[in-house]
C-alpha atoms as a PDB file:
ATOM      1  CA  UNK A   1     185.554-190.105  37.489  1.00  0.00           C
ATOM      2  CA  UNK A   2     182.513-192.674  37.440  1.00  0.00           C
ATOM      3  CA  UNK A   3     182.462-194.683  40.426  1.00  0.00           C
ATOM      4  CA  UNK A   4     179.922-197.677  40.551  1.00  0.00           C
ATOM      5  CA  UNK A   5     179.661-199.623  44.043  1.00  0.00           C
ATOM      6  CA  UNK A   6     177.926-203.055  42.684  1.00  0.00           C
ATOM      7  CA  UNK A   7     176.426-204.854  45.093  1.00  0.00           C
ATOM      8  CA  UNK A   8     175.107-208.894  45.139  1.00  0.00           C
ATOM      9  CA  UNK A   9     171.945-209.290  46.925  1.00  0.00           C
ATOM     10  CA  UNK A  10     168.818-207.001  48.882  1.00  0.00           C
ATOM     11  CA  UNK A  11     169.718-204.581  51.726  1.00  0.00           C
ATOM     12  CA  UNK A  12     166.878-203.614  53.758  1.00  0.00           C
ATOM     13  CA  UNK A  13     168.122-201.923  56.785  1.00  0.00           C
ATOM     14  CA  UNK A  14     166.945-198.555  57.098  1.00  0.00           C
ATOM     15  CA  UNK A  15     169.065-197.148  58.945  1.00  0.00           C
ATOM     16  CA  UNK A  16     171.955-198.333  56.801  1.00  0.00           C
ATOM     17  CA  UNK A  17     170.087-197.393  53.688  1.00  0.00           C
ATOM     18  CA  UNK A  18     169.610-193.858  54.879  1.00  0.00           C
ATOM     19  CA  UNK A  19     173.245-193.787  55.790  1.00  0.00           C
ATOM     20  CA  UNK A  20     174.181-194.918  52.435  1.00  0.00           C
ATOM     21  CA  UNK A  21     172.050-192.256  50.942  1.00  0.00           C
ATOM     22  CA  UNK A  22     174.124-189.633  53.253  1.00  0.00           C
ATOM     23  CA  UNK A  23     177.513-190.569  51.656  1.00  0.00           C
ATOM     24  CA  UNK A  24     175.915-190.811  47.919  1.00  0.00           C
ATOM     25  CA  UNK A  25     174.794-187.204  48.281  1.00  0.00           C
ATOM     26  CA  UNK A  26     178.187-186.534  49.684  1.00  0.00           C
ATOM     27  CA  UNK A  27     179.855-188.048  46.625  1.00  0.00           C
ATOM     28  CA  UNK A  28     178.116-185.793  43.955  1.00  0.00           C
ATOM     29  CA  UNK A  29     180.357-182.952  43.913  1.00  0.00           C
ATOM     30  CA  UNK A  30     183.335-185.677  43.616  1.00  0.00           C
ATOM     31  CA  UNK A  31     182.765-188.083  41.214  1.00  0.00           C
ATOM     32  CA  UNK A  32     179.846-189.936  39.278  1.00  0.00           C
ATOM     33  CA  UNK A  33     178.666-192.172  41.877  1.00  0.00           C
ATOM     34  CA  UNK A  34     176.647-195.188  40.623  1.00  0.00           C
ATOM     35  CA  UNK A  35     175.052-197.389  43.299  1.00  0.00           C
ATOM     36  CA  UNK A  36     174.047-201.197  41.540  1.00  0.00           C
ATOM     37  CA  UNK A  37     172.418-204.100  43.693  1.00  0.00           C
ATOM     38  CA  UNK A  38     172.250-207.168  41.697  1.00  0.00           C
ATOM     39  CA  UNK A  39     169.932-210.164  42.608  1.00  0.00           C
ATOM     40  CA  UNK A  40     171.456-212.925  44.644  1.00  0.00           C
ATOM     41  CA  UNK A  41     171.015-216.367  43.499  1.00  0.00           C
ATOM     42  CA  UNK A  42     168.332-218.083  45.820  1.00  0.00           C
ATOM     43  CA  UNK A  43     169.784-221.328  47.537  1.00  0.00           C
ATOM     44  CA  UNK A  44     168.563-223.589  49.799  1.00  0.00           C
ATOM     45  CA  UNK A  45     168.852-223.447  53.396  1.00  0.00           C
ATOM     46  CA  UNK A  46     171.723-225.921  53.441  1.00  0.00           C
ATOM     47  CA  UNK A  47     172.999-225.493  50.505  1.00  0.00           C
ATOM     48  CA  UNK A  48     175.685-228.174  48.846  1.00  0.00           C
ATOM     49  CA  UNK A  49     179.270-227.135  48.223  1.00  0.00           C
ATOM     50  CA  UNK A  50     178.348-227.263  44.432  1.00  0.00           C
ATOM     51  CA  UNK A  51     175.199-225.552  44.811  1.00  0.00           C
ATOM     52  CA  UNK A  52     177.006-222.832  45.927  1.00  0.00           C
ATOM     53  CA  UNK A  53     179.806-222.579  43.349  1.00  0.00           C
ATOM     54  CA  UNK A  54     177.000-222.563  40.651  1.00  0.00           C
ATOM     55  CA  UNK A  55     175.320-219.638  42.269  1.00  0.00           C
ATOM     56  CA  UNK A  56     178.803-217.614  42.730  1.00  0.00           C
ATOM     57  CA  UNK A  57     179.469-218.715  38.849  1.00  0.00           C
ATOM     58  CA  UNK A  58     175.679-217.148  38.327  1.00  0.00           C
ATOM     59  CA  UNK A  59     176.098-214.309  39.772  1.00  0.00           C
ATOM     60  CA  UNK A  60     179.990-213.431  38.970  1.00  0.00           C
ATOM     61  CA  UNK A  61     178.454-213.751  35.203  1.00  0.00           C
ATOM     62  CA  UNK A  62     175.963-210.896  36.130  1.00  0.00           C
ATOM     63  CA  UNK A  63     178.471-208.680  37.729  1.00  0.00           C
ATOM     64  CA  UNK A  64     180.812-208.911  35.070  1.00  0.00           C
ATOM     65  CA  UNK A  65     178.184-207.762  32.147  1.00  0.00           C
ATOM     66  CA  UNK A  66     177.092-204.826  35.251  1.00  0.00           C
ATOM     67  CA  UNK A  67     180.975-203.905  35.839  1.00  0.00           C
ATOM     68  CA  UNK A  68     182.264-200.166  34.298  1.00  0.00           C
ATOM     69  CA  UNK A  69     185.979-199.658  33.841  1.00  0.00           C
ATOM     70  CA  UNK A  70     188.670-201.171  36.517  1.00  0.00           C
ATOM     71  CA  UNK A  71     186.924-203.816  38.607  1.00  0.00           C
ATOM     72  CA  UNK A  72     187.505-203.632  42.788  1.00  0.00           C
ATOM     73  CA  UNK A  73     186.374-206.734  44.138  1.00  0.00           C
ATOM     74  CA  UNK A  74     186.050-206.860  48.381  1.00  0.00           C
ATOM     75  CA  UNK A  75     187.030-209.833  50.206  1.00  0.00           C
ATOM     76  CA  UNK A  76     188.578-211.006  53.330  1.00  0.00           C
ATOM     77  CA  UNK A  77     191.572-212.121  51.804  1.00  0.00           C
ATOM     78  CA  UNK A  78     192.100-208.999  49.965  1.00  0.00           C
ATOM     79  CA  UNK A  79     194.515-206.298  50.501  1.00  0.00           C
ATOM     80  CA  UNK A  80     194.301-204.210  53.311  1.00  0.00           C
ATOM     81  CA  UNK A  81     195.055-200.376  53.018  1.00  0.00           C
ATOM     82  CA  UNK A  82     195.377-197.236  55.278  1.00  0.00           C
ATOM     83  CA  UNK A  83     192.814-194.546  54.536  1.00  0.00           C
ATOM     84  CA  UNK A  84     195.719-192.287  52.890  1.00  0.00           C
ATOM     85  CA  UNK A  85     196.842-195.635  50.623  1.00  0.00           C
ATOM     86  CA  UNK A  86     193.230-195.637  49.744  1.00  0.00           C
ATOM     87  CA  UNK A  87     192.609-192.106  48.332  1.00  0.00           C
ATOM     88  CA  UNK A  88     195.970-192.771  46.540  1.00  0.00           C
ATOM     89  CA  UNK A  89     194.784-195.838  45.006  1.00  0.00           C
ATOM     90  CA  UNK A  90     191.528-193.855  43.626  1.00  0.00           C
ATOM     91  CA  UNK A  91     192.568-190.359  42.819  1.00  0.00           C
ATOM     92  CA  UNK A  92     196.343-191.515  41.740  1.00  0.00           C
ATOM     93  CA  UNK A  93     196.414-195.331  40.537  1.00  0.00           C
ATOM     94  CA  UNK A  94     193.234-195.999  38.970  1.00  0.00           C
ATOM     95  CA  UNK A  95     193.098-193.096  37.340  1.00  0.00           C
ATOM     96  CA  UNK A  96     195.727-193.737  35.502  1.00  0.00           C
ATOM     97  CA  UNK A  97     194.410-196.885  34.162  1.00  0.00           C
ATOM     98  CA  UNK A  98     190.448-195.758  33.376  1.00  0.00           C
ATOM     99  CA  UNK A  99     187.820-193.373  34.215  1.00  0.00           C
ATOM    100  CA  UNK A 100     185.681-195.601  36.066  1.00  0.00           C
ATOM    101  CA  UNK A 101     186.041-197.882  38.732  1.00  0.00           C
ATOM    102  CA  UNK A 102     183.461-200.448  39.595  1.00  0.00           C
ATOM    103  CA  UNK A 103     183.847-202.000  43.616  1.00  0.00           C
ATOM    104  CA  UNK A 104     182.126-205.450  44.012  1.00  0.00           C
ATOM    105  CA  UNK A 105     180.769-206.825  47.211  1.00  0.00           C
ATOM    106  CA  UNK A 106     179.342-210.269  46.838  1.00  0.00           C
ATOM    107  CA  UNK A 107     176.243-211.927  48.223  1.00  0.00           C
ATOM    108  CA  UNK A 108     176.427-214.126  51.691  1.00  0.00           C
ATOM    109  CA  UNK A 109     178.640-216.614  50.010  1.00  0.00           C
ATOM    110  CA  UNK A 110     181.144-214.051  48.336  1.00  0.00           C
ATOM    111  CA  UNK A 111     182.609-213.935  45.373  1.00  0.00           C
ATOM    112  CA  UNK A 112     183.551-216.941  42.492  1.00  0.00           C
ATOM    113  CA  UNK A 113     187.272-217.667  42.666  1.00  0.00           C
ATOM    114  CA  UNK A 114     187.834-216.545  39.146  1.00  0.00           C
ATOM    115  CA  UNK A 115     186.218-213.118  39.685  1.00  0.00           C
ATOM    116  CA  UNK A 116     188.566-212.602  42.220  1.00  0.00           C
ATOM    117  CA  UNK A 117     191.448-213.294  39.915  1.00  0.00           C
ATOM    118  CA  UNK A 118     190.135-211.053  37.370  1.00  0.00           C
ATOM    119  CA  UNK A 119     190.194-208.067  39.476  1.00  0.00           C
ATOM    120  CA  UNK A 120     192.799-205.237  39.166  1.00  0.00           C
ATOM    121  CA  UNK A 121     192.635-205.379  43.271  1.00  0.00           C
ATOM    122  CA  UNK A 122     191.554-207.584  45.912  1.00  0.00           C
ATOM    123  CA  UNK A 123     190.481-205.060  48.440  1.00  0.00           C
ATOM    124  CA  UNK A 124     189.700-206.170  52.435  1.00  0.00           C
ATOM    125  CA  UNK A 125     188.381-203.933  55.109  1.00  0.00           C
ATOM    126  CA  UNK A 126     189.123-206.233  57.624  1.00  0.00           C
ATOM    127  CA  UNK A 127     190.242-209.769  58.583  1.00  0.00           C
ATOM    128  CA  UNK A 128     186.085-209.511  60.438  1.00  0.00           C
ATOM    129  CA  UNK A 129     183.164-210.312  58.699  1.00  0.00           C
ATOM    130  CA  UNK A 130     180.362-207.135  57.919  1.00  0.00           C
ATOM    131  CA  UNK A 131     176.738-207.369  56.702  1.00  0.00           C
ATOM    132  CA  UNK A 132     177.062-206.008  53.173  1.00  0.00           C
ATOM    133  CA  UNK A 133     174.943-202.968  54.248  1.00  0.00           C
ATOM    134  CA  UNK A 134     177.339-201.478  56.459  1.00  0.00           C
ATOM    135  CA  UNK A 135     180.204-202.686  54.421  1.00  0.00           C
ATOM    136  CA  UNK A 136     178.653-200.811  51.989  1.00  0.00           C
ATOM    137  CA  UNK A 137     178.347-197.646  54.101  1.00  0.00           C
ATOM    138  CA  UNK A 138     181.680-198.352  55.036  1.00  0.00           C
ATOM    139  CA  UNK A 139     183.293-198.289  51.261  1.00  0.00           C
ATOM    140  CA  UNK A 140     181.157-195.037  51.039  1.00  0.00           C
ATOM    141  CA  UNK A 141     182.405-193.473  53.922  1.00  0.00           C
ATOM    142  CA  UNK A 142     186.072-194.056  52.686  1.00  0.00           C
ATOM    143  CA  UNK A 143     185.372-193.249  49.440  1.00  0.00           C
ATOM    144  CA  UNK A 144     184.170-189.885  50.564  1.00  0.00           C
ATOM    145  CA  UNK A 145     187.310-189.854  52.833  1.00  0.00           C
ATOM    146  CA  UNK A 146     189.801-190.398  49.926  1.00  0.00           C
ATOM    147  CA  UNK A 147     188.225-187.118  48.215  1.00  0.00           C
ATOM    148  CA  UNK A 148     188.697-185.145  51.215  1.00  0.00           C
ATOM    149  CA  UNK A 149     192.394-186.044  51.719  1.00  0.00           C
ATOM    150  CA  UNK A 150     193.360-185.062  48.093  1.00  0.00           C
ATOM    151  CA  UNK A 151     191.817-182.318  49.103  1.00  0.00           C
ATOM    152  CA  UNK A 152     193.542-181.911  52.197  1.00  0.00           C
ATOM    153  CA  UNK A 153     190.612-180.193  54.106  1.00  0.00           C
ATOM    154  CA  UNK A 154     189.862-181.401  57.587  1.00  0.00           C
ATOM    155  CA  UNK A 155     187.616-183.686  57.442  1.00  0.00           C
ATOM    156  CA  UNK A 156     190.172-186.528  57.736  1.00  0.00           C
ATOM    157  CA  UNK A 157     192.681-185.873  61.105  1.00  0.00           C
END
């Protein structure tokens, strides 16, 4: 399975970014894992209400030519699963529809309405707000997770 985690806009934590690189190594033996940052539009510091909808329309264009197979997108008002649900959901339900699986975090703004509606799921980690760093390492972690209960090994009690 080819798994992409596309992401809009820089990270520069370290420590995030080495945690990140932790869970990709941990995803080799599992799956194709393909890590994609994408350029955030640049906006002003207070930018309009339009403004902003151009640079979500901008950007959902380039994540749309970057996505690969069913398309994941993260957002508060998405569904919220248990960790078992989850590894379902990737080694089960996508599966079934396509080999790859592309999860989308958006830049500081989020994602354009009609991305969202174009996904096959609306996923949420929580009804709180994450830097996309550590959401990222989050998504990786459970990612990693999911493998481990299909596997039933111990890792997840």
């Amino acid at each position: 399975m080819h798994i992409q985690l596309l992401t809009v806009g820089k990270q520069k934590e370290t420590h995030l970014l080495a945690a990140q690189d932790t869970y990709r190594k941990r995803l080799t033996p599992f799956c194709q894992f393909q890590f994609t940052q994408l350029p955030a539009v640049r906006l002003p510091d207070a930018p309009s209400e339009k403004e902003i909808q151009h640079a979500l329309s901008q950007e959902a264009a380039a994540v749309r030519k970057a996505v690969r197979g069913v398309m994941v997108t993260l957002c508060i008002e998405g569904k919220q699963l248990s960790s078992e649900d989850f590894a379902r959901l990737l080694t089960t339900d996508i599966p079934m529809r396509s080999s790859a699986v592309t999860f989308v975090i958006g830049s500081s703004f989020g994602l354009e309405e009609q991305l969202k509606r174009e996904a096959f799921l609306r996923l949420s980690m929580s009804e709180m707000t994450f830097p996309h760093a550590l959401a990222s390492v989050m998504l990786m972690e459970q990612l990693y997770r999911a493998f481990q209960i299909e596997r039933n090994t111990s890792y997840h009690k």
